[in-house]
PDB file of N, CA and C in Angstrom:
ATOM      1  N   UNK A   1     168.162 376.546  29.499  1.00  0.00           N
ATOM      2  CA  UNK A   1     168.148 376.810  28.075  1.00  0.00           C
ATOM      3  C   UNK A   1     168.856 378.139  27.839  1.00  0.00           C
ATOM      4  N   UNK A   2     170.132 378.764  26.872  1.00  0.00           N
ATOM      5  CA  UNK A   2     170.513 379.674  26.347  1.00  0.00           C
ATOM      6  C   UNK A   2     169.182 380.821  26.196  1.00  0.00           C
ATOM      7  N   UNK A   3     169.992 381.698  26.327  1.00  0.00           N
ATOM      8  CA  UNK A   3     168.866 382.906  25.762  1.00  0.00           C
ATOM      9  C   UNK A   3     169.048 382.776  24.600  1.00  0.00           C
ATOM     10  N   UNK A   4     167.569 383.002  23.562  1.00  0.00           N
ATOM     11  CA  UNK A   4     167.599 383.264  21.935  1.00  0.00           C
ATOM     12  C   UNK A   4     168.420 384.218  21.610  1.00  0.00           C
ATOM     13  N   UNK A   5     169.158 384.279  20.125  1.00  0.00           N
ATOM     14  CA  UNK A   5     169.608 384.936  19.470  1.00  0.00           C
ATOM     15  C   UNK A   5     168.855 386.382  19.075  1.00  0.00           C
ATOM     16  N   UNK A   6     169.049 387.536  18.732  1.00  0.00           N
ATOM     17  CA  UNK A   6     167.953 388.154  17.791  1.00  0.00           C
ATOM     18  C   UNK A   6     167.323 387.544  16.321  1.00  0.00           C
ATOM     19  N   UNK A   7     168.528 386.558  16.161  1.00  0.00           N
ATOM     20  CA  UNK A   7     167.932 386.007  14.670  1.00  0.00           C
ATOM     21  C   UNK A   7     166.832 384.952  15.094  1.00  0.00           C
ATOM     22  N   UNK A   8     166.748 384.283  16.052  1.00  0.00           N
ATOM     23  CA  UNK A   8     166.213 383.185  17.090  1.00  0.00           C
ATOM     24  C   UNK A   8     164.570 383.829  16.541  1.00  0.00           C
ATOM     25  N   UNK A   9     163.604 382.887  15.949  1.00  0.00           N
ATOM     26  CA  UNK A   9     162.035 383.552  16.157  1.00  0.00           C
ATOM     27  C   UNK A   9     161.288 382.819  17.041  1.00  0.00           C
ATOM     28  N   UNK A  10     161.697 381.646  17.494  1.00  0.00           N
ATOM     29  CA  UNK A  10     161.469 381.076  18.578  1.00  0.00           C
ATOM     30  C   UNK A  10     162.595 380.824  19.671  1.00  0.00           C
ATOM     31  N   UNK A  11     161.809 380.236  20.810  1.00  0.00           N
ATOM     32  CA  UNK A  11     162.664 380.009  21.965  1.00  0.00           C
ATOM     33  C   UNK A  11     161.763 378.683  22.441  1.00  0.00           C
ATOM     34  N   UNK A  12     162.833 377.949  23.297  1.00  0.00           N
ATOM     35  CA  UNK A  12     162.175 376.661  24.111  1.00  0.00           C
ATOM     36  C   UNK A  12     162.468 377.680  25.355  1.00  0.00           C
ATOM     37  N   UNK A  13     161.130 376.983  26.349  1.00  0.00           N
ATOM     38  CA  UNK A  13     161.598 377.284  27.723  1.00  0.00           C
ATOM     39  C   UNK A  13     161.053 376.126  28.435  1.00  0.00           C
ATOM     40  N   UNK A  14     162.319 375.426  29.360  1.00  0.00           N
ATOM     41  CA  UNK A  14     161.930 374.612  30.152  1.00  0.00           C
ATOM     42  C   UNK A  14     161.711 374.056  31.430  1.00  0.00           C
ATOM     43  N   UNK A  15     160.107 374.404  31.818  1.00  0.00           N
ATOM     44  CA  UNK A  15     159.728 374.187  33.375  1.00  0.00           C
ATOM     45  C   UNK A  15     160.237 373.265  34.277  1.00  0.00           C
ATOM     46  N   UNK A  16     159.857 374.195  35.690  1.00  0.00           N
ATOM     47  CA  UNK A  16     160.892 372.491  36.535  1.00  0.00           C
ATOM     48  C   UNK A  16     160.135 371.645  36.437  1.00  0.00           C
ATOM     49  N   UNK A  17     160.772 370.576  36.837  1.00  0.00           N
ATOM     50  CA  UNK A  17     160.738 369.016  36.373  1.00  0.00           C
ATOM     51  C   UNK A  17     159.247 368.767  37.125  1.00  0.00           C
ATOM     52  N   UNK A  18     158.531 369.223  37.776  1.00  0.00           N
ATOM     53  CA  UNK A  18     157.421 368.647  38.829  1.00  0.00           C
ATOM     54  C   UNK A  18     156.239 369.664  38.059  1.00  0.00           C
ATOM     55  N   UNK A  19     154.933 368.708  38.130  1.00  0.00           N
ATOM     56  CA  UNK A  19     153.417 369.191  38.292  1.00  0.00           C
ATOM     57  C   UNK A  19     153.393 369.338  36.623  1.00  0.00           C
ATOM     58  N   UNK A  20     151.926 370.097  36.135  1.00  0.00           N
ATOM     59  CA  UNK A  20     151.853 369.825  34.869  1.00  0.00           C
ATOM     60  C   UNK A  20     152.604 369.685  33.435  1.00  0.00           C
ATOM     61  N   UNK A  21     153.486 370.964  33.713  1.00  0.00           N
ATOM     62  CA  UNK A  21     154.924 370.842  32.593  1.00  0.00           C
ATOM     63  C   UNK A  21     155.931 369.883  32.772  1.00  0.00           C
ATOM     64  N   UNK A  22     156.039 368.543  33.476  1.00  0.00           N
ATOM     65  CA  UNK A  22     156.854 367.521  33.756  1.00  0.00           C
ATOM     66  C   UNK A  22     157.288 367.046  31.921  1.00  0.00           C
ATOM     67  N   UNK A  23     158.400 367.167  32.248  1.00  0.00           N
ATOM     68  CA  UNK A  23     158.559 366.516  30.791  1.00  0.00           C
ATOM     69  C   UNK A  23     157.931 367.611  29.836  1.00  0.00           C
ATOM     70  N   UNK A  24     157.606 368.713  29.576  1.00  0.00           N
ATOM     71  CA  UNK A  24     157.666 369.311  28.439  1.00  0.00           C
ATOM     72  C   UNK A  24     158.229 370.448  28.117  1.00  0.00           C
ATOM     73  N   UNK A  25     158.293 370.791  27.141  1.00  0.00           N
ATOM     74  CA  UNK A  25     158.872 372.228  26.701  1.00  0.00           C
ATOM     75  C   UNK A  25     158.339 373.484  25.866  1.00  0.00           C
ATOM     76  N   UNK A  26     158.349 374.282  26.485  1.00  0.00           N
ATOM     77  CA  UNK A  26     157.431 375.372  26.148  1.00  0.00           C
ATOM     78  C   UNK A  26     157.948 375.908  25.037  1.00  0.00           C
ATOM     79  N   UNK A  27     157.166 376.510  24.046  1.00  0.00           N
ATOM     80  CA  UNK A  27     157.343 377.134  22.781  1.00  0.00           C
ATOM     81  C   UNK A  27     157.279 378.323  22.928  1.00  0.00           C
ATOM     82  N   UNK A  28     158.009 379.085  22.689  1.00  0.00           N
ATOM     83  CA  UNK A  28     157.062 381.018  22.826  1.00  0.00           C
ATOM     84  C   UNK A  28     157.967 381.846  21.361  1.00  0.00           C
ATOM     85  N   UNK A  29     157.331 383.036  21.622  1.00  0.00           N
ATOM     86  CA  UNK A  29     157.907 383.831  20.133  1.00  0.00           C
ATOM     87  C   UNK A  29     158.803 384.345  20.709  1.00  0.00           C
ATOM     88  N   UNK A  30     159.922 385.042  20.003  1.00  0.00           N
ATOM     89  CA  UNK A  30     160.939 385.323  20.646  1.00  0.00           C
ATOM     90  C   UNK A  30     160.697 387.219  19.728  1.00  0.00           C
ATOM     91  N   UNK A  31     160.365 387.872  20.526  1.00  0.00           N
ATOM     92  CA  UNK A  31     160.025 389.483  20.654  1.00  0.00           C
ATOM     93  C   UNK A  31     161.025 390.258  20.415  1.00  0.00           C
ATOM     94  N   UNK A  32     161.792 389.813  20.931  1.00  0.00           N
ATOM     95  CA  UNK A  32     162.854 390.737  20.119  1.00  0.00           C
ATOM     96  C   UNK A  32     164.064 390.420  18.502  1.00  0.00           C
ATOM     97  N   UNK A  33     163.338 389.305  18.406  1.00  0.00           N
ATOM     98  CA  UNK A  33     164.112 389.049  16.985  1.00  0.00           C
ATOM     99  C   UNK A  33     163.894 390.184  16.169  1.00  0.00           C
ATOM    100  N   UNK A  34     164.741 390.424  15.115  1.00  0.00           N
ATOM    101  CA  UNK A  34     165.090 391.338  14.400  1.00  0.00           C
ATOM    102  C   UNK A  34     163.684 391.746  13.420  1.00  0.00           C
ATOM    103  N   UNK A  35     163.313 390.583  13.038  1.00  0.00           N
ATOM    104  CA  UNK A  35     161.859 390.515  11.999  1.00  0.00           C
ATOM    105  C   UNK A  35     160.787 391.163  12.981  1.00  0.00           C
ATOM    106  N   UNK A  36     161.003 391.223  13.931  1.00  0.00           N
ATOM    107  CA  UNK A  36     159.551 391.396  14.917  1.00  0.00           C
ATOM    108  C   UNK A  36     158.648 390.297  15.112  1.00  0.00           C
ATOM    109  N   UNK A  37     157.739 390.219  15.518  1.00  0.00           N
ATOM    110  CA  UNK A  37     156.962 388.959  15.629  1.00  0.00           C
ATOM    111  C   UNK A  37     155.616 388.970  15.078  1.00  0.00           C
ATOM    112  N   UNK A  38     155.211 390.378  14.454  1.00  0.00           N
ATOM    113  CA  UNK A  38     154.563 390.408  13.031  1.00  0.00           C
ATOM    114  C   UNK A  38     154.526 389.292  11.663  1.00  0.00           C
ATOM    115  N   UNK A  39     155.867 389.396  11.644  1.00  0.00           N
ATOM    116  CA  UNK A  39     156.411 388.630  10.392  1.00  0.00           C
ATOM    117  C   UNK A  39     156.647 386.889  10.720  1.00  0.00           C
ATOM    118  N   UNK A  40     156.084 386.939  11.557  1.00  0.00           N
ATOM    119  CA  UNK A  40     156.543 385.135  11.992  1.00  0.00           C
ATOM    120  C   UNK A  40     154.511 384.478  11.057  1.00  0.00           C
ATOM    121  N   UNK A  41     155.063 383.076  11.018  1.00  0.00           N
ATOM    122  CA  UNK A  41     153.998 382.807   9.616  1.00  0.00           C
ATOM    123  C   UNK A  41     153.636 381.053  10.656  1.00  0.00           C
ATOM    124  N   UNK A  42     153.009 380.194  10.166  1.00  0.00           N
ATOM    125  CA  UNK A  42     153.132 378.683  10.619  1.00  0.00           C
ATOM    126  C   UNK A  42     154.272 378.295  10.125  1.00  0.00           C
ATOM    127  N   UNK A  43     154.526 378.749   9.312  1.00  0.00           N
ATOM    128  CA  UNK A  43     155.618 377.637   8.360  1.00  0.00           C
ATOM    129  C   UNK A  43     156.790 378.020   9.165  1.00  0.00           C
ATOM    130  N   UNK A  44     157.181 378.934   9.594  1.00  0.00           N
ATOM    131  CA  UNK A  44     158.386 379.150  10.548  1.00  0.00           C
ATOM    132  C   UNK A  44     158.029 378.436  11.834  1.00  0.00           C
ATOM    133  N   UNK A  45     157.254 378.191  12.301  1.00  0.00           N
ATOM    134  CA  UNK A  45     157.241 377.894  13.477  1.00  0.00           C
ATOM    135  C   UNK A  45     157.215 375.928  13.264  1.00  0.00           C
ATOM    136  N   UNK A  46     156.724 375.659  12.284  1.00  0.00           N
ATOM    137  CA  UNK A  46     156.882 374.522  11.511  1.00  0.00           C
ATOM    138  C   UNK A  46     158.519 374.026  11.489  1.00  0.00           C
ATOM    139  N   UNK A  47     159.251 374.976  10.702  1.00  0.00           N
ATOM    140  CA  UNK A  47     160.843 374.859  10.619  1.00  0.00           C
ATOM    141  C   UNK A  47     161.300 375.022  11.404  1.00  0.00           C
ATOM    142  N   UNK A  48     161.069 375.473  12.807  1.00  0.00           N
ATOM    143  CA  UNK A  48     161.496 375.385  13.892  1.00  0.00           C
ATOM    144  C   UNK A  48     161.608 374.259  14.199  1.00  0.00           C
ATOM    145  N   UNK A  49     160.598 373.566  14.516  1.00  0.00           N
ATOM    146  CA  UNK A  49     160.171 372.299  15.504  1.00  0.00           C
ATOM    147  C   UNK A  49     161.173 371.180  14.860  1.00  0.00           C
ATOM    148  N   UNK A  50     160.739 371.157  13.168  1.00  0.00           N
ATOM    149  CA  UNK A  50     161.646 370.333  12.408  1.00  0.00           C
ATOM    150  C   UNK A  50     163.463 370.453  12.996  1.00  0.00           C
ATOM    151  N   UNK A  51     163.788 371.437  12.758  1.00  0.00           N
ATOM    152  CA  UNK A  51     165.172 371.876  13.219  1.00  0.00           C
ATOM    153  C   UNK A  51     165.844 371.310  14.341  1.00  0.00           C
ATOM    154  N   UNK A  52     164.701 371.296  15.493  1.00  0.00           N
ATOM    155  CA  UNK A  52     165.565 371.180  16.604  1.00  0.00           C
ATOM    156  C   UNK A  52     164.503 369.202  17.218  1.00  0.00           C
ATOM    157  N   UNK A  53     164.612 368.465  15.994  1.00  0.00           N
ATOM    158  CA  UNK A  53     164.071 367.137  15.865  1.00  0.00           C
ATOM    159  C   UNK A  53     162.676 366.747  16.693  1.00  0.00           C
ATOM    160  N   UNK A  54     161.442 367.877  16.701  1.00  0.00           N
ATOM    161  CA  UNK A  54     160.283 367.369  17.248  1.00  0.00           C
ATOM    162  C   UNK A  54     159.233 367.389  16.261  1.00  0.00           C
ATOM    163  N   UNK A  55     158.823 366.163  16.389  1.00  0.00           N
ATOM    164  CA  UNK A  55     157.312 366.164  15.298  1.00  0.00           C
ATOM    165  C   UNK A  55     156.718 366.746  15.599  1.00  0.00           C
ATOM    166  N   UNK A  56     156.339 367.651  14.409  1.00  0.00           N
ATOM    167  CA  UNK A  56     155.344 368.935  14.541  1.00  0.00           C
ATOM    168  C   UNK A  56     153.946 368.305  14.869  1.00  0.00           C
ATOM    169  N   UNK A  57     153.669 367.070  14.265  1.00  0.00           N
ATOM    170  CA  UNK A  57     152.205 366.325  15.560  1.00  0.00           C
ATOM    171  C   UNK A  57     152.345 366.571  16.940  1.00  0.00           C
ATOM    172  N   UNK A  58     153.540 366.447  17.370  1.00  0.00           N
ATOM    173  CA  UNK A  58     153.635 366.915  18.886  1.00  0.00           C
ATOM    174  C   UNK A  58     153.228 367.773  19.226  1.00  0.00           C
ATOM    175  N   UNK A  59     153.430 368.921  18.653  1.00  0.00           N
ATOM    176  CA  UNK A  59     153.363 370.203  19.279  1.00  0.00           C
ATOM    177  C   UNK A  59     151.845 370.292  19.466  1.00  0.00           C
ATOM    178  N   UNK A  60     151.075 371.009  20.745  1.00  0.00           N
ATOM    179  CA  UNK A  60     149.977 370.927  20.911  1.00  0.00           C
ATOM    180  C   UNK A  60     149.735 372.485  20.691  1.00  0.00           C
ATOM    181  N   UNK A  61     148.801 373.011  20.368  1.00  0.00           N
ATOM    182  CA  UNK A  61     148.102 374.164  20.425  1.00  0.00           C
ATOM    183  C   UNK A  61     147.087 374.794  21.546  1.00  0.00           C
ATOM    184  N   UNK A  62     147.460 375.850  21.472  1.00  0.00           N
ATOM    185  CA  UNK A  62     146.470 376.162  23.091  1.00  0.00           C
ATOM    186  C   UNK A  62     145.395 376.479  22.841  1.00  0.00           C
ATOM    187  N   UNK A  63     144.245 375.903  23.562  1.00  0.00           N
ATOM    188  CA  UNK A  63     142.817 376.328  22.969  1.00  0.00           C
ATOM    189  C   UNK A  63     142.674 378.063  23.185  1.00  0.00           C
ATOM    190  N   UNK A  64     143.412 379.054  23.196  1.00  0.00           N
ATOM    191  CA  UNK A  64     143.632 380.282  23.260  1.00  0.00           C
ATOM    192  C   UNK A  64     144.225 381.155  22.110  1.00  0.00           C
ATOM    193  N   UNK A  65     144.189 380.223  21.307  1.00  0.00           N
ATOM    194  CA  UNK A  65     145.395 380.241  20.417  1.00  0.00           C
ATOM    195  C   UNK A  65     144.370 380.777  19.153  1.00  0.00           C
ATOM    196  N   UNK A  66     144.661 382.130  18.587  1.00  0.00           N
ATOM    197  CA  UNK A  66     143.920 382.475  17.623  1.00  0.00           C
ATOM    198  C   UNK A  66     144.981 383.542  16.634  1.00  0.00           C
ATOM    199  N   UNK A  67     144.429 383.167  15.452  1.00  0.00           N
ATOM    200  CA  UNK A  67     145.585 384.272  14.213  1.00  0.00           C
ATOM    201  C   UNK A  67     144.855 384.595  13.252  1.00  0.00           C
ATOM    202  N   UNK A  68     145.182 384.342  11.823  1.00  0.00           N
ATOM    203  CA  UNK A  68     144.475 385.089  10.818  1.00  0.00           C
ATOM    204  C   UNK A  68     145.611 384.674   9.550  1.00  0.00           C
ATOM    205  N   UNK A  69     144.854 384.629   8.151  1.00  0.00           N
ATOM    206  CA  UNK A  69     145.590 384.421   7.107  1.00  0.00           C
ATOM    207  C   UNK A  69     145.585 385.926   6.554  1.00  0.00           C
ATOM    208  N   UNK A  70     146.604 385.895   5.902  1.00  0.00           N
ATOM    209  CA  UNK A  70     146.760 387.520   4.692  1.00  0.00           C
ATOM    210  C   UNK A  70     146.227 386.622   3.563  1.00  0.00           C
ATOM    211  N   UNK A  71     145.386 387.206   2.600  1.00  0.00           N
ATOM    212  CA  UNK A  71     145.188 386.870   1.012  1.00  0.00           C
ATOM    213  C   UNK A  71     145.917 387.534   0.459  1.00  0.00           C
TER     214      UNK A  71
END
């Protein structure tokens, strides 16, 4: 996979082909984009997935996985 852009707020990364990551592709934030990774929201990470043609049902969440709304 290319290295992300700075404009890039995500990145795919993809494990070798053998043992649990067979067939999948990892999602991560991409840290040095220009916005920082403060400013990243669902809905971007939403327009991501859309973008590069994966149903966002796909995408699984890690039971580790914790954030917060702004009012």
């Amino acid at each position: 996979m290319p290295r992300p852009k700075k404009t890039d707020k995500f990145f795919f990364y993809t494990a070798k082909q053998a043992g649990f990551f067979k067939n999948k592709r990892l999602i991560g934030v991409n840290y040095s984009q220009e916005g920082g990774p403060d400013n990243l929201n669902l809905q971007d990470l939403i327009d991501f997935v859309k973008e590069n043609d994966i149903d966002p049902s796909k995408v699984k969440i890690h039971s580790s996985f914790t954030s917060y709304a702004v009012e």
